[in-house]
C-alpha atoms as a PDB file:
ATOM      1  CA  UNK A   1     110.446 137.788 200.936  1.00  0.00           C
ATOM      2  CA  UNK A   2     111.436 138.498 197.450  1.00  0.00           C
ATOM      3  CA  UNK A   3     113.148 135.374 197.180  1.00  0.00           C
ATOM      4  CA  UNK A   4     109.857 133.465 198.304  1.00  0.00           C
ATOM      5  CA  UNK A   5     107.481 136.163 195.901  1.00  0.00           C
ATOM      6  CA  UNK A   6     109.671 134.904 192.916  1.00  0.00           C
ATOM      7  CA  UNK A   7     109.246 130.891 193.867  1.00  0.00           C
ATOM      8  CA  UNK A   8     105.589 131.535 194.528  1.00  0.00           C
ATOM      9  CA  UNK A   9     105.496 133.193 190.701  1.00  0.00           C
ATOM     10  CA  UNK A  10     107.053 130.358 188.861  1.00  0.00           C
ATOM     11  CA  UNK A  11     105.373 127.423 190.297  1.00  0.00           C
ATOM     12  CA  UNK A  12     101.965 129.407 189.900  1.00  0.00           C
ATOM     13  CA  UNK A  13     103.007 130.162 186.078  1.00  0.00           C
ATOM     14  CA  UNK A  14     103.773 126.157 185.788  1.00  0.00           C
ATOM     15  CA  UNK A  15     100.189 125.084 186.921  1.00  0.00           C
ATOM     16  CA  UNK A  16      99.211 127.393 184.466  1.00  0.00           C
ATOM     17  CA  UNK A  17     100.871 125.760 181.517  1.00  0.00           C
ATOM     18  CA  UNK A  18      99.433 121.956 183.102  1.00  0.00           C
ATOM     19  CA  UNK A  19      95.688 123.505 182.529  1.00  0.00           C
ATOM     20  CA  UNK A  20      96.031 123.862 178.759  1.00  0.00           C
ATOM     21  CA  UNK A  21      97.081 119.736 176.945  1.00  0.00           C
ATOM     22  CA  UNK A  22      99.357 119.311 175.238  1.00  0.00           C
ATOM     23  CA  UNK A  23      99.254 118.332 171.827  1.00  0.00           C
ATOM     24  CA  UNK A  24     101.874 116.122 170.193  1.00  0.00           C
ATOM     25  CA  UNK A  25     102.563 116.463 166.112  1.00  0.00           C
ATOM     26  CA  UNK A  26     104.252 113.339 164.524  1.00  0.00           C
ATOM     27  CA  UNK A  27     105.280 113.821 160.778  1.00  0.00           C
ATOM     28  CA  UNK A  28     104.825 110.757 158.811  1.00  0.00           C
ATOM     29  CA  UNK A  29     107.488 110.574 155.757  1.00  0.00           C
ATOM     30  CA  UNK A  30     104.792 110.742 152.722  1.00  0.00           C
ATOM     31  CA  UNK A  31     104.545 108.026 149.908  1.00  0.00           C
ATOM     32  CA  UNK A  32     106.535 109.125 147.081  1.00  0.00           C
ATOM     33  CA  UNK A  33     104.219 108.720 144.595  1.00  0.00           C
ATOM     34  CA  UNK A  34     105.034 105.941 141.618  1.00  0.00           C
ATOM     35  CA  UNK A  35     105.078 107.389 138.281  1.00  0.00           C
ATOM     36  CA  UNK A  36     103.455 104.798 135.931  1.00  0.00           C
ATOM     37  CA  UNK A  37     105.788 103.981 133.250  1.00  0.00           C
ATOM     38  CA  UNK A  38     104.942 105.421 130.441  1.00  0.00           C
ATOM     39  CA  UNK A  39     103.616 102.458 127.549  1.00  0.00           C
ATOM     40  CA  UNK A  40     106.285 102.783 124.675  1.00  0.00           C
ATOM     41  CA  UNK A  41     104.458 103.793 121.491  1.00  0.00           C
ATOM     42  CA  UNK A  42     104.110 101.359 119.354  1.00  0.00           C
ATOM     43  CA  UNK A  43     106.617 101.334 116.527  1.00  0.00           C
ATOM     44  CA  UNK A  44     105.229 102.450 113.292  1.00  0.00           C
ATOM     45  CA  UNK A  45     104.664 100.120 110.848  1.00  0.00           C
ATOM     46  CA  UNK A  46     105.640 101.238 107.276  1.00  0.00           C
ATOM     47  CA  UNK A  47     104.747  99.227 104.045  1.00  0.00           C
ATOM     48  CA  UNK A  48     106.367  99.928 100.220  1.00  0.00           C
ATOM     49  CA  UNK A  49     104.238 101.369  98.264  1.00  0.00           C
ATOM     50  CA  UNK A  50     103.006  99.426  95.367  1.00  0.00           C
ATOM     51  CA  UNK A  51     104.765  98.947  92.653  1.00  0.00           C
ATOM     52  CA  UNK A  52     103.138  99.603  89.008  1.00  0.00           C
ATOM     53  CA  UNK A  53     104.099 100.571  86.047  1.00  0.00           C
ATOM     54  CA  UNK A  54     100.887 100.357  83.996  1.00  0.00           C
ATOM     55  CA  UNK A  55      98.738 103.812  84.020  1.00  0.00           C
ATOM     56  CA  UNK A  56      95.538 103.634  86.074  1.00  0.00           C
ATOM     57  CA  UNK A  57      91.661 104.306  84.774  1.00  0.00           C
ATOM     58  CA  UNK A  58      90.876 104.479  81.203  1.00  0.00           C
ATOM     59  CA  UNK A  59      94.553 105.215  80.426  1.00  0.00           C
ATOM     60  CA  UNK A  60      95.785 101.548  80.718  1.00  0.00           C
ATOM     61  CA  UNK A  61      93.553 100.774  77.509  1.00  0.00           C
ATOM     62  CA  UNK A  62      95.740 102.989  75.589  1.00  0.00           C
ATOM     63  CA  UNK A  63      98.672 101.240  76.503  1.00  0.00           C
ATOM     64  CA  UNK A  64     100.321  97.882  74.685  1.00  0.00           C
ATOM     65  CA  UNK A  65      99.779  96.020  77.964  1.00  0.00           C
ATOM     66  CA  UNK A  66      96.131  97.414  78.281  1.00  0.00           C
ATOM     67  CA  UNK A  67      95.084  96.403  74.374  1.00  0.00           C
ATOM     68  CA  UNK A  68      96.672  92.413  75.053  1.00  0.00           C
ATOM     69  CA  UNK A  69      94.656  92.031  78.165  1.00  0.00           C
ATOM     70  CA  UNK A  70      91.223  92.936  76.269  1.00  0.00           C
ATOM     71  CA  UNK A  71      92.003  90.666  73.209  1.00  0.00           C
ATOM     72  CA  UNK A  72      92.393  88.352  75.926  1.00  0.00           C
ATOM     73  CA  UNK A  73      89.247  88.719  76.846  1.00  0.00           C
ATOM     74  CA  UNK A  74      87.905  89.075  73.687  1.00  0.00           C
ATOM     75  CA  UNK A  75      89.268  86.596  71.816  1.00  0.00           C
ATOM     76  CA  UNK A  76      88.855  83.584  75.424  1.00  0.00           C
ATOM     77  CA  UNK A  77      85.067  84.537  75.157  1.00  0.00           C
ATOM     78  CA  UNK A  78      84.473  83.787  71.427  1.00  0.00           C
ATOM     79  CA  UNK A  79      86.934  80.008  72.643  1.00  0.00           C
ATOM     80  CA  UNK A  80      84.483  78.923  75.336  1.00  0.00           C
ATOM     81  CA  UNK A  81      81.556  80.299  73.247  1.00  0.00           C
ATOM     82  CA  UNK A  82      82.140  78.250  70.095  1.00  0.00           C
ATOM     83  CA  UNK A  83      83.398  75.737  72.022  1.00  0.00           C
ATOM     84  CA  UNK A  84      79.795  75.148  74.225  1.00  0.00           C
ATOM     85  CA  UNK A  85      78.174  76.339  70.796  1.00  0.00           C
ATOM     86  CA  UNK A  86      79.657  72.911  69.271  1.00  0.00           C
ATOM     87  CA  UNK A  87      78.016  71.047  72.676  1.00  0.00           C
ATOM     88  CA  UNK A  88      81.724  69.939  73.373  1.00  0.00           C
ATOM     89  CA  UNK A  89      81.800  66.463  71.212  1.00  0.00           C
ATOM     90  CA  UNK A  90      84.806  65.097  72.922  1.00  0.00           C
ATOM     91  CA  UNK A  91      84.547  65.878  76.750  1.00  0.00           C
ATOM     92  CA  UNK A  92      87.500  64.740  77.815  1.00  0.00           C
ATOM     93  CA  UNK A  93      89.888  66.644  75.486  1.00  0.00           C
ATOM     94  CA  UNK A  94      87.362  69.890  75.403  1.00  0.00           C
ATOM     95  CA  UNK A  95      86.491  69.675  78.948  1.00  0.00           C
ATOM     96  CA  UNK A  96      90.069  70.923  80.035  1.00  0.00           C
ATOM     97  CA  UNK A  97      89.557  73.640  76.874  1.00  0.00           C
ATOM     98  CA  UNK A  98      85.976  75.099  78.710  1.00  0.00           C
ATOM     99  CA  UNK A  99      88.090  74.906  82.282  1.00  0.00           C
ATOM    100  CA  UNK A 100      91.098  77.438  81.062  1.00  0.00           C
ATOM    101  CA  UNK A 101      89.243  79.137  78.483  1.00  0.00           C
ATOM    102  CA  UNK A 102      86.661  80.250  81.252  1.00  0.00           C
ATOM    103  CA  UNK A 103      89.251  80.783  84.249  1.00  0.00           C
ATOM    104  CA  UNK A 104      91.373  82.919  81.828  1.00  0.00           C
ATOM    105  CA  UNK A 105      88.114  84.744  80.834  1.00  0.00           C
ATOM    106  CA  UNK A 106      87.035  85.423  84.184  1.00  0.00           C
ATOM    107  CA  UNK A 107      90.578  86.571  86.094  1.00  0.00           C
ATOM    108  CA  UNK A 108      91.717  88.305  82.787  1.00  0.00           C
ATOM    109  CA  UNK A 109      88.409  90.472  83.223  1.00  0.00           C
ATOM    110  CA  UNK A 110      88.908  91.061  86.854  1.00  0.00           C
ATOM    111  CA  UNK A 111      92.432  91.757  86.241  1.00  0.00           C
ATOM    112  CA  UNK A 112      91.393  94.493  84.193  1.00  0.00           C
ATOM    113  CA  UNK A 113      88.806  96.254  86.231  1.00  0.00           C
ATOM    114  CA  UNK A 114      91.532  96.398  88.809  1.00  0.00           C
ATOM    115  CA  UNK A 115      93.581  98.810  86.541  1.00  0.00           C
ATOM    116  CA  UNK A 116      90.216 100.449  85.209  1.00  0.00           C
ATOM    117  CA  UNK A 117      89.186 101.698  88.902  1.00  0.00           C
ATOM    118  CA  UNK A 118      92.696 102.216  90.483  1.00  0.00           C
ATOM    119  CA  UNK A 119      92.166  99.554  92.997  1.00  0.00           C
ATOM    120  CA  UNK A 120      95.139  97.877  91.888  1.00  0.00           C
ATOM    121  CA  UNK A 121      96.960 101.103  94.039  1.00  0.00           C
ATOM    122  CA  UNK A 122      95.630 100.398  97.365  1.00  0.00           C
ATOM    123  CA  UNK A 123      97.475  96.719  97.600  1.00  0.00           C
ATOM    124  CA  UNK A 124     101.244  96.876  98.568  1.00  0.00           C
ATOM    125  CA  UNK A 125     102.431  94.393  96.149  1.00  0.00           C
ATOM    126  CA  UNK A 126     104.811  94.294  93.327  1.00  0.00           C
ATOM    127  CA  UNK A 127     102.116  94.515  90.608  1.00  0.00           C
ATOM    128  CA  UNK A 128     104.704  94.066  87.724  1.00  0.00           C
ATOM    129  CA  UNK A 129     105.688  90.653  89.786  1.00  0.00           C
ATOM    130  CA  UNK A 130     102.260  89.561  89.726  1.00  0.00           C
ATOM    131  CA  UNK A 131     101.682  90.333  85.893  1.00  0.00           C
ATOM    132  CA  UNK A 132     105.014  88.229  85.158  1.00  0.00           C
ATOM    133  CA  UNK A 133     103.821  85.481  87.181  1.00  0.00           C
ATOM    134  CA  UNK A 134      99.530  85.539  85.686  1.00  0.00           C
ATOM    135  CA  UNK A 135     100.995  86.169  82.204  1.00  0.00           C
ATOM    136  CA  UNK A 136     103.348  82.967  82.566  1.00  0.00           C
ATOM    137  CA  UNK A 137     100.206  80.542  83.998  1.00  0.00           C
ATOM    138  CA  UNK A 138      97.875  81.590  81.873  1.00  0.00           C
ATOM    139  CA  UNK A 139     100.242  80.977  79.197  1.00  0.00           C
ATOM    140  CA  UNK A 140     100.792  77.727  80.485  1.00  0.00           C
ATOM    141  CA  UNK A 141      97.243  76.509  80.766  1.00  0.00           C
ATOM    142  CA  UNK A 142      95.960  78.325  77.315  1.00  0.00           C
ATOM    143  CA  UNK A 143      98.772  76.395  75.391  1.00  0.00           C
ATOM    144  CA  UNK A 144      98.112  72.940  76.603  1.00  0.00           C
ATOM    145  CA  UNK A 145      93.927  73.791  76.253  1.00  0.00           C
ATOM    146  CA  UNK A 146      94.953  75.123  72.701  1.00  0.00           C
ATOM    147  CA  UNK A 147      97.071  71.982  71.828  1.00  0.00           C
ATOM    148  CA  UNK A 148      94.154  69.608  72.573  1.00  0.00           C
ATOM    149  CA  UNK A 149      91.611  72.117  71.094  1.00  0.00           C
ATOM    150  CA  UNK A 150      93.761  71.773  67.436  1.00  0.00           C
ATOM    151  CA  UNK A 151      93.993  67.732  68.339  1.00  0.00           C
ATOM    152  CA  UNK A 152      89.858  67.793  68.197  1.00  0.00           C
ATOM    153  CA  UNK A 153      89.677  69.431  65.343  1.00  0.00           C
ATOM    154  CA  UNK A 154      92.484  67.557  63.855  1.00  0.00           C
ATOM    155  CA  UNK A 155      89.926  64.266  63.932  1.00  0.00           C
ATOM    156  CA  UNK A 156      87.807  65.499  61.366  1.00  0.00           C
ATOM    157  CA  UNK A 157      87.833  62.963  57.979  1.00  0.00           C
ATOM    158  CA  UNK A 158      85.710  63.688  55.315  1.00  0.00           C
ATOM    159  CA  UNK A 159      83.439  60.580  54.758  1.00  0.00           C
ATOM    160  CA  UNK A 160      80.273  59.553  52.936  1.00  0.00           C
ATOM    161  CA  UNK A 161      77.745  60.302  55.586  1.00  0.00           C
ATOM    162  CA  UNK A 162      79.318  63.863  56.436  1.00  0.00           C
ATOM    163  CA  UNK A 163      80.405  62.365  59.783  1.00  0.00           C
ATOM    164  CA  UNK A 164      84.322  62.342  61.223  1.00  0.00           C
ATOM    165  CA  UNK A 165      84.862  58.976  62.894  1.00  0.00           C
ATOM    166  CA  UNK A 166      88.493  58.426  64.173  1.00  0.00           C
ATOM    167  CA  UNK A 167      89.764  55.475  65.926  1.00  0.00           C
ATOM    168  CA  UNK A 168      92.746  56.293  67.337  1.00  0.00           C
ATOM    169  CA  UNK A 169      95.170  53.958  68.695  1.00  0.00           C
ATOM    170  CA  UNK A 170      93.888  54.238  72.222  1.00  0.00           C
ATOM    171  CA  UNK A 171      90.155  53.709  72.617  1.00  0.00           C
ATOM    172  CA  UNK A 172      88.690  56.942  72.557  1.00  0.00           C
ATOM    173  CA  UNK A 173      86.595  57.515  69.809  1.00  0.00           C
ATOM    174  CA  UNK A 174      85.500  61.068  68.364  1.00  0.00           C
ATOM    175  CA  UNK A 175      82.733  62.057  66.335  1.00  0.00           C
ATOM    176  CA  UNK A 176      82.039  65.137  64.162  1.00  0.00           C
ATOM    177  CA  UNK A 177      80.069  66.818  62.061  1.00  0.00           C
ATOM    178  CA  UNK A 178      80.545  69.020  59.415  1.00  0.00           C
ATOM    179  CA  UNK A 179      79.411  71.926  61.315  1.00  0.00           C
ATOM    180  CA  UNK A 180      81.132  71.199  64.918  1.00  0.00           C
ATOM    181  CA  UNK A 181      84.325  71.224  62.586  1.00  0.00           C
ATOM    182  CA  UNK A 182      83.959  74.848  61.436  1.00  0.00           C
ATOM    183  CA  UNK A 183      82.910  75.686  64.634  1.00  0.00           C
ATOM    184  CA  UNK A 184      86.313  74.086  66.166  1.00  0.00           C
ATOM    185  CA  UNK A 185      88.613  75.441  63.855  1.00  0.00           C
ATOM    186  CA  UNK A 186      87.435  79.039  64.714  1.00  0.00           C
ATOM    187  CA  UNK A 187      87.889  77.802  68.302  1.00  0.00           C
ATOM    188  CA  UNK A 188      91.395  76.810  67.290  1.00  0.00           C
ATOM    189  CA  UNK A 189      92.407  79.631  65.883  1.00  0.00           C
ATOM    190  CA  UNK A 190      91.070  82.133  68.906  1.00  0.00           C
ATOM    191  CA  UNK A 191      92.956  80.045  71.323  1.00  0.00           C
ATOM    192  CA  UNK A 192      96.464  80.271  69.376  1.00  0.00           C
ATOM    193  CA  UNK A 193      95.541  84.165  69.254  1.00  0.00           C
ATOM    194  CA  UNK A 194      95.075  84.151  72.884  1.00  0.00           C
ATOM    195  CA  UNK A 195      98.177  82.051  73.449  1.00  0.00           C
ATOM    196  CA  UNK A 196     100.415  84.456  71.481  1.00  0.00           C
ATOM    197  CA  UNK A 197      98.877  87.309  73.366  1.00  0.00           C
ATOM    198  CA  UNK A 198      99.615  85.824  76.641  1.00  0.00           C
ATOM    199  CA  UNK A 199     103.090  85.164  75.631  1.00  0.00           C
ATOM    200  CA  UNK A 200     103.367  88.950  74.253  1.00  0.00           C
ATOM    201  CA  UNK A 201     101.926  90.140  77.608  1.00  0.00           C
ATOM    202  CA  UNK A 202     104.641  88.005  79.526  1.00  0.00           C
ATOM    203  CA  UNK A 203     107.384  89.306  78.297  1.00  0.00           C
ATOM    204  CA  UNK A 204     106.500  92.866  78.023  1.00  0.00           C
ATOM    205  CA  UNK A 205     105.599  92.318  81.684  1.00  0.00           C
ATOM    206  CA  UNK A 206     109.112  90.437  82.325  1.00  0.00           C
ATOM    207  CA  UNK A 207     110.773  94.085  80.527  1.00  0.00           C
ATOM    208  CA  UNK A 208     109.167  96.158  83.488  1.00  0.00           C
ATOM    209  CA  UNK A 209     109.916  94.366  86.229  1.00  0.00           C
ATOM    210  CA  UNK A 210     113.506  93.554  85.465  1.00  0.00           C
ATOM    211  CA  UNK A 211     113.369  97.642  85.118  1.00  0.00           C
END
């Protein structure tokens, strides 16, 4: 009987357990997550700082440098000026004399107000380079413009009727008055002026930047 009690107990206690389902847990392996690779940073780019040895604001006019530049100016005005003034009597000679004469004018001016309102320290550049470099073309172009400027007013011969006529050995002919001659020998002399002051400004330029 006990034997049979205990048989009876167990297979009733397994029925039991077959009532209730049975519920089944499957572990999935998670998804390691990618890390996105980080975006280098971008590399840093670093630029000289300019290079200038001429004073910024009003403190560049009380330099050498800063008194050539504005006889430049000066002195190019008063060639273009008298030049026009004279209504240019030989074109083709004067014509390259109005070009360089109002170029130089114009970027000599400009150059200037660069150094007047510290602009000239917000470009990276070598500004001592540059003023070698302006100093040596303008020199260039103001001594060929002052060569034929003297060569114009070298035509001039005194005759009867107050008129210079000069037949050269090509056939360009020039004519001038009395007046256009007085006006073209000031004109001669304010381009040799600014000639030797764009030589001066050269090679105090050169002195700094081989510094």
């Amino acid at each position: 009987m006990g034997v049979a009690a205990h048989l009876s107990d167990r297979l009733a206690t397994r029925d039991s357990w077959r009532r209730f389902p049975t519920f089944s847990f499957v572990v999935k392996p998670q998804k390691r997550k990618r890390k996105m690779a980080e975006a280098p940073n971008p590399a840093v780019t670093s630029f000289p700082s300019p290079t200038i040895s001429l004073p910024l604001g009003l403190a560049v006019l009380r330099t050498y440098s800063g008194a050539l530049i504005c006889m430049e100016i000066v002195f190019g005005g008063l060639v273009w000026i008298l030049v026009a003034s004279s209504h240019v009597p030989v074109p083709l000679l004067q014509g390259w004399v109005m070009f360089v004469s109002v170029t130089m004018f114009v970027c000599s001016s400009a150059y200037l107000v660069l150094f007047l309102l510290g602009l000239s320290d917000r470009i990276n550049t070598d500004w001592n380079f540059m003023d070698v470099m302006y100093h040596f073309t303008a020199l260039l172009f103001y001594f060929a413009a002052f060569v034929l400027e003297a060569a114009v007013t070298s035509a001039y011969v005194k005759q009867a009727n107050d008129t210079c006529v000069r037949r050269p050995s090509t056939n360009i002919i020039t004519f001038l008055d009395s007046q256009q001659y007085r006006i073209n020998i000031v004109a001669t002399i304010c381009a040799f002026i600014v000639t030797i002051c764009y030589a001066c400004s050269m090679f105090m330029g050169f002195r700094r930047w081989r510094k």
